[in-house]
C-alpha atoms as a PDB file:
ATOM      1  CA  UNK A   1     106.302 105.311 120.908  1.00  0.00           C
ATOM      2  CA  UNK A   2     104.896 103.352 123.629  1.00  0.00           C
ATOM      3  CA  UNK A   3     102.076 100.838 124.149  1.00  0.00           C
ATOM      4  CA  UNK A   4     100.070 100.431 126.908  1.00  0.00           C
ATOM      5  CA  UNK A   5      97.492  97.574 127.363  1.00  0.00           C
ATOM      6  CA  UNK A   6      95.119  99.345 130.385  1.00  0.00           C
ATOM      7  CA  UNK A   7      92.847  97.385 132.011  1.00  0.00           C
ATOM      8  CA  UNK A   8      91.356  99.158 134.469  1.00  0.00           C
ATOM      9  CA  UNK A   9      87.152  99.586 136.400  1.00  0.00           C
ATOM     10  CA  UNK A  10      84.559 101.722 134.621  1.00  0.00           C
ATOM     11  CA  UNK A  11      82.156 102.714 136.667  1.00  0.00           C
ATOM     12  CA  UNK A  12      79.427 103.702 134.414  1.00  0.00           C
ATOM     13  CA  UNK A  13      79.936  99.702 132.722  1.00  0.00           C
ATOM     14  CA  UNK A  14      80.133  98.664 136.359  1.00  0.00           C
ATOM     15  CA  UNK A  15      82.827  96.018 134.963  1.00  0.00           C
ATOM     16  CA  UNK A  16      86.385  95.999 133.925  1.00  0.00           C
ATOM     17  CA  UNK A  17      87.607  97.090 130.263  1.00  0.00           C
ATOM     18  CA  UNK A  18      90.216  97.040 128.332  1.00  0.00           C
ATOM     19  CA  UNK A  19      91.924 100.005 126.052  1.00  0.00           C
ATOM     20  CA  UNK A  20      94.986 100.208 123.955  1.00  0.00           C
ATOM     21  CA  UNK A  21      96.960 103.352 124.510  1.00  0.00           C
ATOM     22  CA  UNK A  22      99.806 104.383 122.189  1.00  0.00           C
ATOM     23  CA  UNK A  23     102.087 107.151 123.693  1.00  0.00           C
ATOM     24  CA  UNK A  24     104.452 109.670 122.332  1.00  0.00           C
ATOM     25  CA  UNK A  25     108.090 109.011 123.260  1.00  0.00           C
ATOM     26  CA  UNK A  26     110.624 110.939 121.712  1.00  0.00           C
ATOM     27  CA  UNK A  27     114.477 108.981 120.189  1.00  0.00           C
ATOM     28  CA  UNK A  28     116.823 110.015 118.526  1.00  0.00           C
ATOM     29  CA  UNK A  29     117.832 106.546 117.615  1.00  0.00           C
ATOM     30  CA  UNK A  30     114.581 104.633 116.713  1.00  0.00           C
ATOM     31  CA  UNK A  31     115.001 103.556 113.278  1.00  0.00           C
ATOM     32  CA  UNK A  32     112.963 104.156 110.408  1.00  0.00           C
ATOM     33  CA  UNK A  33     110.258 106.355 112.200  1.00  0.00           C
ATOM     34  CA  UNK A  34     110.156 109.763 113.176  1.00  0.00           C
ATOM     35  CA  UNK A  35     109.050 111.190 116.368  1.00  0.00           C
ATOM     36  CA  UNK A  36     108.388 113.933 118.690  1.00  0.00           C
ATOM     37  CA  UNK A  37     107.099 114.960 121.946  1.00  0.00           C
ATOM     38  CA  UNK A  38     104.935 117.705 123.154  1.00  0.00           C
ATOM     39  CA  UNK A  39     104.560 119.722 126.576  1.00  0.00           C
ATOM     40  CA  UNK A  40     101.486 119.053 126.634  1.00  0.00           C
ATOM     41  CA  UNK A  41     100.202 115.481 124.924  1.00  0.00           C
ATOM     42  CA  UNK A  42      97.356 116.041 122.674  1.00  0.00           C
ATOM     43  CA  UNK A  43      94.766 112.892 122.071  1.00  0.00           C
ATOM     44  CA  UNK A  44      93.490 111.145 119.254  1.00  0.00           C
ATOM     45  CA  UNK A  45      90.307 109.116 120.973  1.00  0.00           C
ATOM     46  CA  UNK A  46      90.350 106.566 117.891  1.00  0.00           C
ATOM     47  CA  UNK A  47      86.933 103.951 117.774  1.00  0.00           C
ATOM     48  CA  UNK A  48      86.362 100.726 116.158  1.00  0.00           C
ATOM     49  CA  UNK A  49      83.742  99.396 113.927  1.00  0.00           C
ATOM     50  CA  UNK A  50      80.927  96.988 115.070  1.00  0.00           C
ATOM     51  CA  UNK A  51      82.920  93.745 113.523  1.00  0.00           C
ATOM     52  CA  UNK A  52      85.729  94.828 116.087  1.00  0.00           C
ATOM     53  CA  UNK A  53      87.655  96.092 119.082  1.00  0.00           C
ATOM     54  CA  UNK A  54      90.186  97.778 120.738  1.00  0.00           C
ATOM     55  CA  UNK A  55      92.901  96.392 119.003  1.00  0.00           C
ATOM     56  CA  UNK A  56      91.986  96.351 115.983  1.00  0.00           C
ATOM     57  CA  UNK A  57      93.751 100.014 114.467  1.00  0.00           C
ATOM     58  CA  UNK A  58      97.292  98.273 115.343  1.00  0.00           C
ATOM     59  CA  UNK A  59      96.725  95.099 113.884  1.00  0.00           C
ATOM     60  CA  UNK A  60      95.130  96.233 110.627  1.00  0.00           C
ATOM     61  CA  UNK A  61      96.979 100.211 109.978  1.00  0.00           C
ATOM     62  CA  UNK A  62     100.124 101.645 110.821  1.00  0.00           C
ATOM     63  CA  UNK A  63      98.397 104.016 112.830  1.00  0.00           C
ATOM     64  CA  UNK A  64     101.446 104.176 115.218  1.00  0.00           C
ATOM     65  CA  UNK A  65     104.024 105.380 112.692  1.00  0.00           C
ATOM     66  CA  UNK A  66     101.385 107.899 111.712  1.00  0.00           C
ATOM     67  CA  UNK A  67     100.941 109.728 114.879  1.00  0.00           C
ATOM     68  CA  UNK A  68     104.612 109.243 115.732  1.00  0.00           C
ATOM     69  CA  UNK A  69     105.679 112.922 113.804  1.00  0.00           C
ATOM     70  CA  UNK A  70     102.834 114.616 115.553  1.00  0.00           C
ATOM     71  CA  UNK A  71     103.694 113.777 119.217  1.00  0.00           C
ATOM     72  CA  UNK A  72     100.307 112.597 119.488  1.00  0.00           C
ATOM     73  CA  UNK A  73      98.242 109.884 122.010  1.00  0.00           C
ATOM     74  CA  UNK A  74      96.179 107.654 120.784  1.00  0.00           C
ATOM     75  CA  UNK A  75      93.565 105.768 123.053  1.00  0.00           C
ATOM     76  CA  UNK A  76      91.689 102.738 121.604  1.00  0.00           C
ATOM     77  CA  UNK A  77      88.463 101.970 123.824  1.00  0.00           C
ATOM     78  CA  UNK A  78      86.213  98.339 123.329  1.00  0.00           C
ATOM     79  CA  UNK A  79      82.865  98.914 123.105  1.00  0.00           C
ATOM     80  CA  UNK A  80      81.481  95.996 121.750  1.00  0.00           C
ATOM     81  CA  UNK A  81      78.526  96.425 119.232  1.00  0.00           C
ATOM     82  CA  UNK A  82      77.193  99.459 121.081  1.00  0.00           C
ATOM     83  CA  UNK A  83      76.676 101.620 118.424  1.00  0.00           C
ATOM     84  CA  UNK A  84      78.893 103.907 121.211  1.00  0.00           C
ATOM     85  CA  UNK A  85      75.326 104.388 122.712  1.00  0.00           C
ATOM     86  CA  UNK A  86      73.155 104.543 126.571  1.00  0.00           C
ATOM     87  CA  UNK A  87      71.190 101.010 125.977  1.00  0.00           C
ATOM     88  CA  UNK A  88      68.284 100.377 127.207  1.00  0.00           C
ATOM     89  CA  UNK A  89      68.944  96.956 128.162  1.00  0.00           C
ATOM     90  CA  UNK A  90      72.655  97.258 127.965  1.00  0.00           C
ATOM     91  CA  UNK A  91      76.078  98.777 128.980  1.00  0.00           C
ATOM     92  CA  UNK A  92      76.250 103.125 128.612  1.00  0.00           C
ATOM     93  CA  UNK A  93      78.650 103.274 126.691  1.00  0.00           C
ATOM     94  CA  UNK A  94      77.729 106.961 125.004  1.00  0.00           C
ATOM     95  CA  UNK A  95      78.544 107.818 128.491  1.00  0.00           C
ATOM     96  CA  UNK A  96      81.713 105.604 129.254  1.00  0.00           C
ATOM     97  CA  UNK A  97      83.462 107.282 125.800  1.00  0.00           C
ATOM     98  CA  UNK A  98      82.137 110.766 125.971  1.00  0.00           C
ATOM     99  CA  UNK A  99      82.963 111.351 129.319  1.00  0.00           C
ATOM    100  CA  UNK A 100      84.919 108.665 131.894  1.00  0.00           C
ATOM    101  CA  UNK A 101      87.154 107.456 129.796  1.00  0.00           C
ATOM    102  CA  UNK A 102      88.811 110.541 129.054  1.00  0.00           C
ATOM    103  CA  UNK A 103      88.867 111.638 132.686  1.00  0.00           C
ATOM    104  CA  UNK A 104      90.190 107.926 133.788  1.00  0.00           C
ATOM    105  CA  UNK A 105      92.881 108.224 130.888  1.00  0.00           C
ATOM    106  CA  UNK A 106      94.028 112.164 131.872  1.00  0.00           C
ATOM    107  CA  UNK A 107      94.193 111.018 135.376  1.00  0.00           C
ATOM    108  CA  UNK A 108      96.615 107.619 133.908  1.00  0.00           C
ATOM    109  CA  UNK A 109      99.149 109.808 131.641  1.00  0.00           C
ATOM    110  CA  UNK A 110      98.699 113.264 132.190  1.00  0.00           C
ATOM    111  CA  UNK A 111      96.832 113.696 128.410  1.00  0.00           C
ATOM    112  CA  UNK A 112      95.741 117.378 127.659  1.00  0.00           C
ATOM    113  CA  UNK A 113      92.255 118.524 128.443  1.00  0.00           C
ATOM    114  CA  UNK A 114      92.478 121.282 126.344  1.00  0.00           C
ATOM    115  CA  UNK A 115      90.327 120.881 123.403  1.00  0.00           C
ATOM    116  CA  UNK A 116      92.501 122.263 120.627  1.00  0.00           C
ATOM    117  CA  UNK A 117      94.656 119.415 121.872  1.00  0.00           C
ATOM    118  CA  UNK A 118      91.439 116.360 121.515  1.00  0.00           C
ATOM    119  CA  UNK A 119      90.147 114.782 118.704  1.00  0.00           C
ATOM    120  CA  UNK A 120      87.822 112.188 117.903  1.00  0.00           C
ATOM    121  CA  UNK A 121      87.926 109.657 114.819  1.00  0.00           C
ATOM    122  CA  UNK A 122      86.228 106.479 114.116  1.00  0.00           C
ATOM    123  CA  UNK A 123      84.800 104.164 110.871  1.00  0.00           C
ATOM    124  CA  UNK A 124      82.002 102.657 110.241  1.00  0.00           C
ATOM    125  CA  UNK A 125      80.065 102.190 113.801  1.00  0.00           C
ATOM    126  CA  UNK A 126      83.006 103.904 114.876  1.00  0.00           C
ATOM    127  CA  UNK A 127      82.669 106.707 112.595  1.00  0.00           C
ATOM    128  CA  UNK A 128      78.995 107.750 113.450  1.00  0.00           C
ATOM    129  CA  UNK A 129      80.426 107.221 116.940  1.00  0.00           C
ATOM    130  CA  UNK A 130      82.754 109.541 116.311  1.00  0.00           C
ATOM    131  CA  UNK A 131      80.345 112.386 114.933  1.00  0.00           C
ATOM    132  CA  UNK A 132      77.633 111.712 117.156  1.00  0.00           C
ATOM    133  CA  UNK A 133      80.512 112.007 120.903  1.00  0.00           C
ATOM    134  CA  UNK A 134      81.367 114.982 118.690  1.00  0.00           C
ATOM    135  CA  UNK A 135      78.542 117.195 118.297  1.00  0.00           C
ATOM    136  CA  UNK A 136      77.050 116.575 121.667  1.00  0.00           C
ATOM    137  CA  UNK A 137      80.164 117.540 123.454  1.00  0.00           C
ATOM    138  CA  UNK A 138      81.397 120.352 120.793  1.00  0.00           C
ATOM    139  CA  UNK A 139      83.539 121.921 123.486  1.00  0.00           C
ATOM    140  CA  UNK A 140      85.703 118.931 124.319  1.00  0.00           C
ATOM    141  CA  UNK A 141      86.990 118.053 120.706  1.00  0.00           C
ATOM    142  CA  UNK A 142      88.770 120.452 117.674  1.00  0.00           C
ATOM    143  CA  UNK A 143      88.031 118.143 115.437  1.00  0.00           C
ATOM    144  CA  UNK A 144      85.368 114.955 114.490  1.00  0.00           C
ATOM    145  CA  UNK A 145      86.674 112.186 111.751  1.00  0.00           C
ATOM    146  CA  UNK A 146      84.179 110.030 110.145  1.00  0.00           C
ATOM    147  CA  UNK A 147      85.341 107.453 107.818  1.00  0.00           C
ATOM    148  CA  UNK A 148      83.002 104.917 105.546  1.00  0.00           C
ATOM    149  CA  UNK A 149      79.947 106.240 107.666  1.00  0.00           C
ATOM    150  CA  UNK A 150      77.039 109.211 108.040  1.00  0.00           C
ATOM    151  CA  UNK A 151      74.899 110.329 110.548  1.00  0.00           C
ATOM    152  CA  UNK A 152      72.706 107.178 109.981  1.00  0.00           C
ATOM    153  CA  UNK A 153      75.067 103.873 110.767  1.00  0.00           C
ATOM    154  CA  UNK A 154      72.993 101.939 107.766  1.00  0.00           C
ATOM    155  CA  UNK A 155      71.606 101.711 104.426  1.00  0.00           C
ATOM    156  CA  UNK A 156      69.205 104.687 103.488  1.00  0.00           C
ATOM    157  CA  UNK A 157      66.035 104.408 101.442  1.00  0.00           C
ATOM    158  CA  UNK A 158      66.638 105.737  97.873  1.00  0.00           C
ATOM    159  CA  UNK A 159      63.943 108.968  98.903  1.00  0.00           C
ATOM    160  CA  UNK A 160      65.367 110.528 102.220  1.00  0.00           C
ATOM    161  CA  UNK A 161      62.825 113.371 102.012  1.00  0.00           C
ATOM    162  CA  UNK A 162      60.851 112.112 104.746  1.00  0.00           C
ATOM    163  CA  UNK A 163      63.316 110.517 107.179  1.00  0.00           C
ATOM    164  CA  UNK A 164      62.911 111.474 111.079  1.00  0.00           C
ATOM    165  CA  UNK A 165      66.173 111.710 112.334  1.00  0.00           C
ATOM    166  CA  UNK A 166      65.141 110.798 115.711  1.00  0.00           C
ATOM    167  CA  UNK A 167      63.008 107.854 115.196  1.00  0.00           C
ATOM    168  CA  UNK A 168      65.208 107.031 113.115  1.00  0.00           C
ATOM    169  CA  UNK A 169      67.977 106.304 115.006  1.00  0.00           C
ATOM    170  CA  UNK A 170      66.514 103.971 117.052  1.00  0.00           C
ATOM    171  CA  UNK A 171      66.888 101.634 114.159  1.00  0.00           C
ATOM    172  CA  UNK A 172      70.504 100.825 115.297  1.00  0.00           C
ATOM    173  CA  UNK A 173      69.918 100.623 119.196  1.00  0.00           C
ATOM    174  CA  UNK A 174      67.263  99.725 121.418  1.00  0.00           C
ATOM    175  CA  UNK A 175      66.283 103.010 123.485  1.00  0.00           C
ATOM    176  CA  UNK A 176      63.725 101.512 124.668  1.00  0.00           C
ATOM    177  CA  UNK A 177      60.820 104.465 123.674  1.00  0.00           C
ATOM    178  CA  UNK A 178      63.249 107.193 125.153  1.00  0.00           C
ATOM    179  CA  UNK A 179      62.711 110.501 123.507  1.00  0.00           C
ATOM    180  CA  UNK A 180      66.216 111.034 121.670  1.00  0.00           C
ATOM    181  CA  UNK A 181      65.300 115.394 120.723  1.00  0.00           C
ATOM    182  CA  UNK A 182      67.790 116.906 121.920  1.00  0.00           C
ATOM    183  CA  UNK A 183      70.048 113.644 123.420  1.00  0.00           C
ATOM    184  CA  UNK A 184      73.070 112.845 122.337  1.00  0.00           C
ATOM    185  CA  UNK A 185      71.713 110.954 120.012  1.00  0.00           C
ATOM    186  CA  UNK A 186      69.895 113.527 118.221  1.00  0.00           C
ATOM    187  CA  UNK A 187      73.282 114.176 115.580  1.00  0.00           C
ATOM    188  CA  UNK A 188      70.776 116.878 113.290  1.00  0.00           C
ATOM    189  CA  UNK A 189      69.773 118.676 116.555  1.00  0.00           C
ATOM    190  CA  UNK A 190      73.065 119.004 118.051  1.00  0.00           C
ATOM    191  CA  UNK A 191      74.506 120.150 114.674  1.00  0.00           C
ATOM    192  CA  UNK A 192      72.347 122.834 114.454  1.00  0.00           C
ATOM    193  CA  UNK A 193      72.259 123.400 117.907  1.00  0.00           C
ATOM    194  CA  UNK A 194      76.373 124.172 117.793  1.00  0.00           C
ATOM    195  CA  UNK A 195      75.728 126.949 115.027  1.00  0.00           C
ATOM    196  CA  UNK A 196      72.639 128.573 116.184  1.00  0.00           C
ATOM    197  CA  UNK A 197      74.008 129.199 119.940  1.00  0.00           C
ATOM    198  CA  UNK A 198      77.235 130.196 119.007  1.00  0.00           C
ATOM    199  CA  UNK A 199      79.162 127.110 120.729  1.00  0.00           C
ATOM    200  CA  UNK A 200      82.358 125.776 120.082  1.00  0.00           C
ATOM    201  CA  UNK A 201      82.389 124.616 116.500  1.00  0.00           C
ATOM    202  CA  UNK A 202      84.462 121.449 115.987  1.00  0.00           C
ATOM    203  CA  UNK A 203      85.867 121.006 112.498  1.00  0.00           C
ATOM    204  CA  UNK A 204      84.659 117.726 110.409  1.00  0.00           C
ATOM    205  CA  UNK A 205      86.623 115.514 107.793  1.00  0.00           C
ATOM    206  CA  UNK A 206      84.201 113.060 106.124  1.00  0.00           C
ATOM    207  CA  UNK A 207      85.436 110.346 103.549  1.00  0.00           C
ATOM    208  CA  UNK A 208      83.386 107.350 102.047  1.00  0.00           C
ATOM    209  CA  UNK A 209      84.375 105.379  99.606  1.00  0.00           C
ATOM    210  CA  UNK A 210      82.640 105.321  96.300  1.00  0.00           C
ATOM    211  CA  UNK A 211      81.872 101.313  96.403  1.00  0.00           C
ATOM    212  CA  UNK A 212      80.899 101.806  99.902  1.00  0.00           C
ATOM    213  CA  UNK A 213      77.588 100.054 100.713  1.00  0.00           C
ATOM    214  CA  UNK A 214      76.905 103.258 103.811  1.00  0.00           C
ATOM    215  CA  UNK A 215      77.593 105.378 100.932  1.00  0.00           C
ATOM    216  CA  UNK A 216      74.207 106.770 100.504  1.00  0.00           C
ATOM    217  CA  UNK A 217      74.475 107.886 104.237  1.00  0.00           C
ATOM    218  CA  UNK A 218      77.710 109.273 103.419  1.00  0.00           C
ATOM    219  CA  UNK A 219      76.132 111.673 100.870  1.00  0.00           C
ATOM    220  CA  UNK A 220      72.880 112.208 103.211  1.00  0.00           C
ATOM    221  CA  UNK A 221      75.408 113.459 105.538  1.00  0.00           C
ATOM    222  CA  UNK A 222      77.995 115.323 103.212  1.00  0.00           C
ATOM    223  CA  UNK A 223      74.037 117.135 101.739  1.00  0.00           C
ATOM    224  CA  UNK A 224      73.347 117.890 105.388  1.00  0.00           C
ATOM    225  CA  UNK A 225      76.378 119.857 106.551  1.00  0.00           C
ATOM    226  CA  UNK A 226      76.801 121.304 103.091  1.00  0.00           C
ATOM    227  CA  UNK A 227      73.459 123.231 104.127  1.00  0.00           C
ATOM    228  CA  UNK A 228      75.019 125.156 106.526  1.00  0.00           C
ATOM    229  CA  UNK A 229      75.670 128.746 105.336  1.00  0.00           C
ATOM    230  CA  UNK A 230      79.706 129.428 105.176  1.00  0.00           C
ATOM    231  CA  UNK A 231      80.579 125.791 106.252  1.00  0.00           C
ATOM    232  CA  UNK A 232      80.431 126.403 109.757  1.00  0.00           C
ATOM    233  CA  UNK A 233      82.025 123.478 110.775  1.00  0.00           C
ATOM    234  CA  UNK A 234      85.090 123.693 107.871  1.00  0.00           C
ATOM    235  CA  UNK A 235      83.374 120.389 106.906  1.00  0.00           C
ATOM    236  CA  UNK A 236      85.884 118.109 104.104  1.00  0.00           C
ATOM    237  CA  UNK A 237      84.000 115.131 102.153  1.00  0.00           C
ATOM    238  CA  UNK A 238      86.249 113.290 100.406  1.00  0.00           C
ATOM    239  CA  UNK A 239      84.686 110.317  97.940  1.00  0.00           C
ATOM    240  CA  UNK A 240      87.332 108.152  96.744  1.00  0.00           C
ATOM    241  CA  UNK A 241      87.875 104.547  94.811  1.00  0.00           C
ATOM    242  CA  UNK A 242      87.190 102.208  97.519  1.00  0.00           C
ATOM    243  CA  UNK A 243      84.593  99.905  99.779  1.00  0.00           C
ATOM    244  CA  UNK A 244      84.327  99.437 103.201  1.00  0.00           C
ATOM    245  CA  UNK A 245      87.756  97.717 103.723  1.00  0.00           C
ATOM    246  CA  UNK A 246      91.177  98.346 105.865  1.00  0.00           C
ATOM    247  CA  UNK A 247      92.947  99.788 102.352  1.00  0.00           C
ATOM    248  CA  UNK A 248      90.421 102.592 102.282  1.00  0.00           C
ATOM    249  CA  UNK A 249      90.846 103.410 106.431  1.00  0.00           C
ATOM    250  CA  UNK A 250      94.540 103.158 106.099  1.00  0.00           C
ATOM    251  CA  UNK A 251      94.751 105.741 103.753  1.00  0.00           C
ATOM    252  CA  UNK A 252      92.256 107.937 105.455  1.00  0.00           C
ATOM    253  CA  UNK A 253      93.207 108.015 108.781  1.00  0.00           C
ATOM    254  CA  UNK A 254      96.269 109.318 107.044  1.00  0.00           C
ATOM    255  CA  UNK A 255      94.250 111.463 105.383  1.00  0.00           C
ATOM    256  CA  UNK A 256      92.424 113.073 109.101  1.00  0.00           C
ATOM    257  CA  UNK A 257      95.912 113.253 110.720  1.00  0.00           C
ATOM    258  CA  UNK A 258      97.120 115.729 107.953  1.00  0.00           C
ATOM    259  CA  UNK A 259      93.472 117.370 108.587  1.00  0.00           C
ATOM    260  CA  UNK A 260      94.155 118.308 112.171  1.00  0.00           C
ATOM    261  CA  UNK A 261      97.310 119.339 111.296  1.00  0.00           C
ATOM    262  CA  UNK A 262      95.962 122.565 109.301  1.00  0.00           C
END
């Protein structure tokens, strides 16, 4: 495997950024780690937490030994504590993930556009990143990985009988009054949305652990998907020994990797 540190211009941050970039490389000789190559290399778009950044999969996870056997990229943006949202009075960086850094990365190393061939994983901010990039853009990813997260980044009141999705979102971010029905950031709509017009259906894996303090947005979101007649979305929850720590995402992201492989 290679790593590339790319530094390049975004555009849409109207700055320079940084993102890690493993690569498949296929040896016969590299010892102690299997790997392969593809024709066409498929992408794991891989997010950070709010605590974090771009290089924080490598240092913490062996994520590169994982995604050796599967001939598989893995891109690592920075997006600061974004909440991988449009800001009102900040950087878009909804925008900058969902859509110009894959074309700036394709146009770098020749990554497949195909979407059987893109997936999209993340924890904690990372996680609802990763579902919310998802389920607005249904037709660019196979699959969505959310680990130690839900639909709502944060603790939930014990009664969620009455919560507004979109209002409340704008708990997290500052949108500055903009009406989120129907955005990207409206994670319910888009959901039902996917099902209702027949669109591309990406697959979910969920996982939380059981000391986790998002777990009651875990289950809020494990409740809502598990409302859908004939699991739709081949949704997975998995609720195992664990808090919001680097064991449990080791183990998980292992976990997601042998999900896309089915």
């Amino acid at each position: 495997m290679a790593l590339s540190h790319t530094h390049f211009f975004s555009n849409v941050l109207g700055r320079g950024v940084g993102c890690e970039v493993i690569l498949p490389e296929k040896s016969s000789k590299l010892i102690g780690m299997e790997t392969t190559e593809n024709d066409k290399i498929p992408v794991l778009w891989l997010l950070h937490g709010a605590s974090d950044d771009e290089t924080i999969w490598q240092r913490r996870t062996s994520i590169e030994r994982y995604a050796a056997p599967l001939g598989l990229a893995v891109v690592m943006p920075a997006v600061e504590v974004s909440g991988y949202a449009n800001q009102a009075h900040g950087g878009r960086f909804y925008d900058y993930v969902a859509h110009e850094l894959p074309a700036v990365m394709r146009s770098f190393f020749g990554f497949s556009a195909a979407r059987e061939d893109n997936f999209i994983c993340g924890l904690s901010m990372g996680g609802a990143g990763a579902l919310k990039i998802g389920l607005a853009n249904p037709e660019q990813y196979a699959a969505i990985g959310c680990l130690s997260a839900g639909i709502f980044n944060r603790r939930l009141p014990e009664d969620t009988r009455h919560i507004d999705p979109a209002k409340d979102r704008r708990a997290y971010v500052n949108f500055d009054g903009r009406d989120l029905i129907g955005s990207e950031e409206d994670l319910i709509g888009n959901a039902k949305r996917i099902v209702a017009e027949g669109l591309p259906v990406p697959r979910i894996y969920h996982s939380c652990g059981s000391s986790d303090f998002l777990l009651d947005s875990a289950h809020f979101t494990r409740d809502f998907f598990g409302g859908f007649e004939g699991n739709p979305f081949g949704y997975v929850y998995e609720e195992d020994p664990g808090a919001h720590t680097w064991e449990y995402w080791d183990d998980h992201i292992q976990r997601f990797l042998e999900f896309i492989r089915k």
